[in-house]
C-alpha atoms as a PDB file:
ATOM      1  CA  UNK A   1     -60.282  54.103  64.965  1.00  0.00           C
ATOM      2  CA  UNK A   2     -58.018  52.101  67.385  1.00  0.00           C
ATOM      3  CA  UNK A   3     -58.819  48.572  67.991  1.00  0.00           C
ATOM      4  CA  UNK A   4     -59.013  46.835  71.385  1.00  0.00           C
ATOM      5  CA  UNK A   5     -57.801  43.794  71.893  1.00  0.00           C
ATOM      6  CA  UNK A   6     -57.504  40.897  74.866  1.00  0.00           C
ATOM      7  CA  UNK A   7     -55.286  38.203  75.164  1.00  0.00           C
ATOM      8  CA  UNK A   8     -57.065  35.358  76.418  1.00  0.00           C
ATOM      9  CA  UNK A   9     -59.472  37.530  78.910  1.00  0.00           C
ATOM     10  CA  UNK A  10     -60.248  35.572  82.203  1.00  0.00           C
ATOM     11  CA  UNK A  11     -62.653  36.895  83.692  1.00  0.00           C
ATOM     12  CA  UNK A  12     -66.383  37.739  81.861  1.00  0.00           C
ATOM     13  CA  UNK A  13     -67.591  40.495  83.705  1.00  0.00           C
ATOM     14  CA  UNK A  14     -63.952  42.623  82.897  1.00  0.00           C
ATOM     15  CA  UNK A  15     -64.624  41.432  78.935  1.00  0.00           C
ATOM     16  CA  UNK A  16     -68.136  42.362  79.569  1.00  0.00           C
ATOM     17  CA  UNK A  17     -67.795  45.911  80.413  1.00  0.00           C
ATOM     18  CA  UNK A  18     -64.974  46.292  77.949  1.00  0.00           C
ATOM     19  CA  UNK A  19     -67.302  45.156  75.216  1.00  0.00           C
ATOM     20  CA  UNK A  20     -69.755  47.744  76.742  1.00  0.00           C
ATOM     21  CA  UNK A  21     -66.982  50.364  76.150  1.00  0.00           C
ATOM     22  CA  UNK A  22     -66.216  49.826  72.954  1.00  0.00           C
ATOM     23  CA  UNK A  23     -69.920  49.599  72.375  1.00  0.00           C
ATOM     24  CA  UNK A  24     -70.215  53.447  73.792  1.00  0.00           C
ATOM     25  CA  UNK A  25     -67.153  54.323  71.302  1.00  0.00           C
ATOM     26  CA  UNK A  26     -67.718  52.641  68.199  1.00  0.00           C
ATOM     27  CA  UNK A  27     -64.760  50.778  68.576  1.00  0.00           C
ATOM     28  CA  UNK A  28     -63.899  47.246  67.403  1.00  0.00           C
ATOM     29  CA  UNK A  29     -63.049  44.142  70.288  1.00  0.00           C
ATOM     30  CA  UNK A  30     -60.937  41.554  69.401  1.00  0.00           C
ATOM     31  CA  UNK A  31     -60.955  38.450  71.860  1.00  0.00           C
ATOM     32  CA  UNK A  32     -57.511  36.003  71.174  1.00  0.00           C
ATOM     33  CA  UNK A  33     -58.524  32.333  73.020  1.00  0.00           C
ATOM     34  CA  UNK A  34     -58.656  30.632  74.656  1.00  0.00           C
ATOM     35  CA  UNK A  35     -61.270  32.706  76.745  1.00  0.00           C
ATOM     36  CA  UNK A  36     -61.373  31.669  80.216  1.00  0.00           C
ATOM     37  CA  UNK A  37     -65.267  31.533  80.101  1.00  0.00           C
ATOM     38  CA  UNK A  38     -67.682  30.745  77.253  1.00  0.00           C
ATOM     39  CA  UNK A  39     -68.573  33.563  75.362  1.00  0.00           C
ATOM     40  CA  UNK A  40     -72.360  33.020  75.984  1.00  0.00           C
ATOM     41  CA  UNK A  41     -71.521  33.282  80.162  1.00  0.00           C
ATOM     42  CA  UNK A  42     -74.263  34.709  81.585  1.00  0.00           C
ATOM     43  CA  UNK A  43     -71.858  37.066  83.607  1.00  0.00           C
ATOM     44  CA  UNK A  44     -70.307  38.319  80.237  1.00  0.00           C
ATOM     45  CA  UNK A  45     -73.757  38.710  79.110  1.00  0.00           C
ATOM     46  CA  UNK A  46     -74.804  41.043  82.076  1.00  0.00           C
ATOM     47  CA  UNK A  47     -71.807  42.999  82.626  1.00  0.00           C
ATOM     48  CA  UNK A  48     -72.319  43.940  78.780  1.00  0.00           C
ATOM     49  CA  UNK A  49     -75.938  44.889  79.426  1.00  0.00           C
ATOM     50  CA  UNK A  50     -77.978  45.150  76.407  1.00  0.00           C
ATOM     51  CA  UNK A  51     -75.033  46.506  74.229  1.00  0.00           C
ATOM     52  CA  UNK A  52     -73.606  43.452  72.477  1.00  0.00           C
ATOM     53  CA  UNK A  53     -75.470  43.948  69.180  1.00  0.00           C
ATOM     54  CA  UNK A  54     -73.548  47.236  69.095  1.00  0.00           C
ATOM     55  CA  UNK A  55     -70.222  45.655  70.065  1.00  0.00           C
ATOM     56  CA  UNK A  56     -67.600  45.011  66.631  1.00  0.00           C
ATOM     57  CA  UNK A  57     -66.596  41.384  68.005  1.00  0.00           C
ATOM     58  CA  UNK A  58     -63.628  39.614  66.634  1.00  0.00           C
ATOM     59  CA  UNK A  59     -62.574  36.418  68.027  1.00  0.00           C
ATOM     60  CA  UNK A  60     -59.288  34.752  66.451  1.00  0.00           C
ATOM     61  CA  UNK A  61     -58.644  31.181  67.798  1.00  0.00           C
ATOM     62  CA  UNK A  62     -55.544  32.053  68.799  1.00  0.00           C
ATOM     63  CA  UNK A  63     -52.512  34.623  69.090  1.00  0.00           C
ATOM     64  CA  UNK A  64     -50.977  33.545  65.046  1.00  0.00           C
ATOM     65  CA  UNK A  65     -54.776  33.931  63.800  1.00  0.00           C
ATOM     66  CA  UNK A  66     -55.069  37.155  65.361  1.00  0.00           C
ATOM     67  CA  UNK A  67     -51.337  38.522  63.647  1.00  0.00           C
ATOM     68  CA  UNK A  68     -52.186  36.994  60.748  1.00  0.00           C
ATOM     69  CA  UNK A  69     -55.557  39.201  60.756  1.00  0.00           C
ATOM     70  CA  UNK A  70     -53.519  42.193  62.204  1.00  0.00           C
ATOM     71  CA  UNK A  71     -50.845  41.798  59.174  1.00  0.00           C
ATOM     72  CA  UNK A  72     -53.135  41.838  56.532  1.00  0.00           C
ATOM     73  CA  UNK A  73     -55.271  45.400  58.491  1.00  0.00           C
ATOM     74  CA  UNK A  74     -51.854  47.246  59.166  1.00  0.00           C
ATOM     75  CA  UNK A  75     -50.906  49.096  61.838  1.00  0.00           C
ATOM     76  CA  UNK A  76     -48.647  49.024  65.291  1.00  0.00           C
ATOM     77  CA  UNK A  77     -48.913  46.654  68.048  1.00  0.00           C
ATOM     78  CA  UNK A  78     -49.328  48.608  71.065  1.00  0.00           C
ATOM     79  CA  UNK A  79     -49.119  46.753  73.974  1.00  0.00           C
ATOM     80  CA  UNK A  80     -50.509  47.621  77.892  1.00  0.00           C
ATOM     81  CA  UNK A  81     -48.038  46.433  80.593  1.00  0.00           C
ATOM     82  CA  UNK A  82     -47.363  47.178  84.186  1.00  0.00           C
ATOM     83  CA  UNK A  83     -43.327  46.740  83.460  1.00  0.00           C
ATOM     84  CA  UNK A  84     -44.235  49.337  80.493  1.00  0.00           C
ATOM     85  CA  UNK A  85     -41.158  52.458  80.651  1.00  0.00           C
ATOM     86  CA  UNK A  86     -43.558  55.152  78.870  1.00  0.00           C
ATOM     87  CA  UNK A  87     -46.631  55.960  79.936  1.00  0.00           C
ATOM     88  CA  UNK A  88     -49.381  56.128  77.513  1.00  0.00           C
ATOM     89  CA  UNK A  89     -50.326  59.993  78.168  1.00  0.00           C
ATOM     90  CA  UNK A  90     -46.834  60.235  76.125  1.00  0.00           C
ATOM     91  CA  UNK A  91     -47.209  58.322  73.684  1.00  0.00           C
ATOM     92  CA  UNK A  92     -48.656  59.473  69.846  1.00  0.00           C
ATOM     93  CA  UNK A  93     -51.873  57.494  68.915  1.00  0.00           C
ATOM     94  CA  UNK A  94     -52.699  56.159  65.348  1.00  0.00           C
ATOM     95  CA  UNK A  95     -56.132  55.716  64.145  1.00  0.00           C
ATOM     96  CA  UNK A  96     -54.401  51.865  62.888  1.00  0.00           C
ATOM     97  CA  UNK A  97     -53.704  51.245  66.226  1.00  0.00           C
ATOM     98  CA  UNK A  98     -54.051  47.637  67.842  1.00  0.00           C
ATOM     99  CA  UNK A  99     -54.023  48.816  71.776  1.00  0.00           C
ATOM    100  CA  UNK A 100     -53.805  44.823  73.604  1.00  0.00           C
ATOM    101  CA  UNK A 101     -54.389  43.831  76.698  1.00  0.00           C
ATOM    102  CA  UNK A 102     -53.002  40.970  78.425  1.00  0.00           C
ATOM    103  CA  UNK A 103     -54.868  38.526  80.972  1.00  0.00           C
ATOM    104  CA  UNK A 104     -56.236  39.657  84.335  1.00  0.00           C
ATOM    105  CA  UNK A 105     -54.050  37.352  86.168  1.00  0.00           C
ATOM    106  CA  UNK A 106     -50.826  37.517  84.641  1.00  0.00           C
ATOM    107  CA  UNK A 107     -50.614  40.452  81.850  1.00  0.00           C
ATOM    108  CA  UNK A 108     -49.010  39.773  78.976  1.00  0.00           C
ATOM    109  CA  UNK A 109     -46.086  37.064  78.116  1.00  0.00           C
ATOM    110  CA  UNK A 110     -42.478  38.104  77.400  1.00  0.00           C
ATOM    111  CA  UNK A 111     -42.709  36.575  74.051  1.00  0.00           C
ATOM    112  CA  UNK A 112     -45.718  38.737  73.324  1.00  0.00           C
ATOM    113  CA  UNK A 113     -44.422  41.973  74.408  1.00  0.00           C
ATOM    114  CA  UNK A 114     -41.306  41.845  72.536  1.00  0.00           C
ATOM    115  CA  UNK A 115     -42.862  41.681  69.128  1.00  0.00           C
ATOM    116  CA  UNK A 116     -45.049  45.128  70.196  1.00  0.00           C
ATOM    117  CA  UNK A 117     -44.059  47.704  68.250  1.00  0.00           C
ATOM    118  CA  UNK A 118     -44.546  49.764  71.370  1.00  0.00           C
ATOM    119  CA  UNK A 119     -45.058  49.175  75.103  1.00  0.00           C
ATOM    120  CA  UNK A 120     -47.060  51.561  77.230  1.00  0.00           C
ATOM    121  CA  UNK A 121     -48.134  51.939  81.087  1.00  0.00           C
ATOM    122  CA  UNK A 122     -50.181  53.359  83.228  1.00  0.00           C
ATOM    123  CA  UNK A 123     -48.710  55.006  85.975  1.00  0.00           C
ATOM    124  CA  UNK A 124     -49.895  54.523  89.372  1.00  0.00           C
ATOM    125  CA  UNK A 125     -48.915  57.235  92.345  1.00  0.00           C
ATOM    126  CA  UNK A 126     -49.561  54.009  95.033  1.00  0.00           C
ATOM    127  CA  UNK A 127     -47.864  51.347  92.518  1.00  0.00           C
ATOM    128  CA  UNK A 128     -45.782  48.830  93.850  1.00  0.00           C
ATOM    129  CA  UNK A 129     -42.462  50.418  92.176  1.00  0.00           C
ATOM    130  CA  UNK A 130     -43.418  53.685  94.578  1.00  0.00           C
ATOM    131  CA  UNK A 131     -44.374  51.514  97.374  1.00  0.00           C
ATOM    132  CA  UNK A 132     -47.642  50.939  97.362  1.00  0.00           C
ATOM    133  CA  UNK A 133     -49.485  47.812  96.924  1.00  0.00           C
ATOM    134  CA  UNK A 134     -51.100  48.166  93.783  1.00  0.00           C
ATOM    135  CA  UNK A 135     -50.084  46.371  90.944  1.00  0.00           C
ATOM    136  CA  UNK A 136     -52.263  47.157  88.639  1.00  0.00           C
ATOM    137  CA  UNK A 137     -56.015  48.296  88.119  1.00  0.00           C
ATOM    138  CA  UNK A 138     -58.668  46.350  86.606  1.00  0.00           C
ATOM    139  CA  UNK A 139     -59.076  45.226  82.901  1.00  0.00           C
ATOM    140  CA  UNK A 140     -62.030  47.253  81.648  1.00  0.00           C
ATOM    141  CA  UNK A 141     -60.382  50.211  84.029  1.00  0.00           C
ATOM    142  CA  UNK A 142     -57.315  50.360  81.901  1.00  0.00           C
ATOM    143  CA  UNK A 143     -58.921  49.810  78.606  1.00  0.00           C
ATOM    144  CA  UNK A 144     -61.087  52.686  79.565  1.00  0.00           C
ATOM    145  CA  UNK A 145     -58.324  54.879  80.718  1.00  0.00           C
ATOM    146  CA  UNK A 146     -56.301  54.450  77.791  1.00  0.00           C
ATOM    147  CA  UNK A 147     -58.647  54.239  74.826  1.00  0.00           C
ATOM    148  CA  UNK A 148     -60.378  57.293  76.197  1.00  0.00           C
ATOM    149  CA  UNK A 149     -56.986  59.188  75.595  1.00  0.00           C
ATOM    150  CA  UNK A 150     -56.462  57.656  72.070  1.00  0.00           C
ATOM    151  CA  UNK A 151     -60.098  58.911  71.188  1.00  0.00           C
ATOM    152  CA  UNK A 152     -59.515  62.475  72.775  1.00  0.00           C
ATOM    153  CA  UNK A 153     -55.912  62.358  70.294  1.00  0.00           C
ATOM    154  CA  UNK A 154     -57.310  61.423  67.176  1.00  0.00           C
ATOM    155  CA  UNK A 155     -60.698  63.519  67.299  1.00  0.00           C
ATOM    156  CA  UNK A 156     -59.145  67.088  68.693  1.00  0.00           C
ATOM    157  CA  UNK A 157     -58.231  69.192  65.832  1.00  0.00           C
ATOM    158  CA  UNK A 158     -54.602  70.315  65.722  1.00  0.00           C
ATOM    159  CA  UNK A 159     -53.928  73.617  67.627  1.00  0.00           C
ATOM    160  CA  UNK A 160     -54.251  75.955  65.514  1.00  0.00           C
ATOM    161  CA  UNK A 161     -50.760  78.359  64.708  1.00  0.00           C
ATOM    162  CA  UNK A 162     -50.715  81.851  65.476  1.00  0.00           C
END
């Protein structure tokens, strides 16, 4: 089962319903801090309803905890950007996968993106690189979208040969 990770979330109502969705899937959250709220926030709390005794909650105190965690599980760094070439509807999931996320405000560092062993989008029809003026959509959004697509990978059967 892919992991989900955030760098240094933000906001608590985007961690919130992300913890909700990997509540719905089964599938573990990892939080890297700092958090930009306290992970008792009442927001966090609502937006995360009742489900956070279903949620697989990692925190690592910060981003060499979390590789040194990630090192010792195995599998690929796959890493979320905006100023991502592939898309992720092209891209070959791995049950090992670490899927991250970067911060609401800013995404994900340089630094951080260049030790991914891959680097994914999501592509946008109004995006600001088509000339729109969306840069991006929300957190729990684009965990959604792309975890959602991992899942439907890794639990269809192969097509079958004729």
């Amino acid at each position: 089962m892919p992991r989900i990770v955030l760098f240094q979330p933000q906001i608590p109502p985007n961690t919130g319903n992300v913890a909700r969705t990997c509540a719905a899937t089964t599938t573990p959250l990892h939080l890297i801090e700092p958090l930009g709220f306290v992970i008792d926030d009442r927001q966090l709390r609502r937006a995360g309803l009742d489900y956070w005794p279903w949620v697989d909650l990692q925190r690592h105190g910060d981003l060499e905890a979390f590789q040194r965690h990630r090192s010792r599980q195995g599998g690929r760094l796959v890493a979320l950007s905006a100023h991502a070439e592939l898309p992720y509807s092209h891209f070959d999931f791995a049950a090992s996968d670490w899927l991250l996320f970067g911060r609401e405000t800013e995404g994900l560092p340089a630094e951080l993106l260049a030790i991914a062993d891959a680097r994914l989008g999501i592509p946008m029809a109004g995006g600001l690189n088509r000339g729109g003026g969306v840069r991006s959509l929300n957190l729990s959004v684009a965990v959604a979208v792309v975890l959602f697509e991992a899942l439907r990978q890794l639990e269809s059967p192969a097509p079958q040969q004729v």
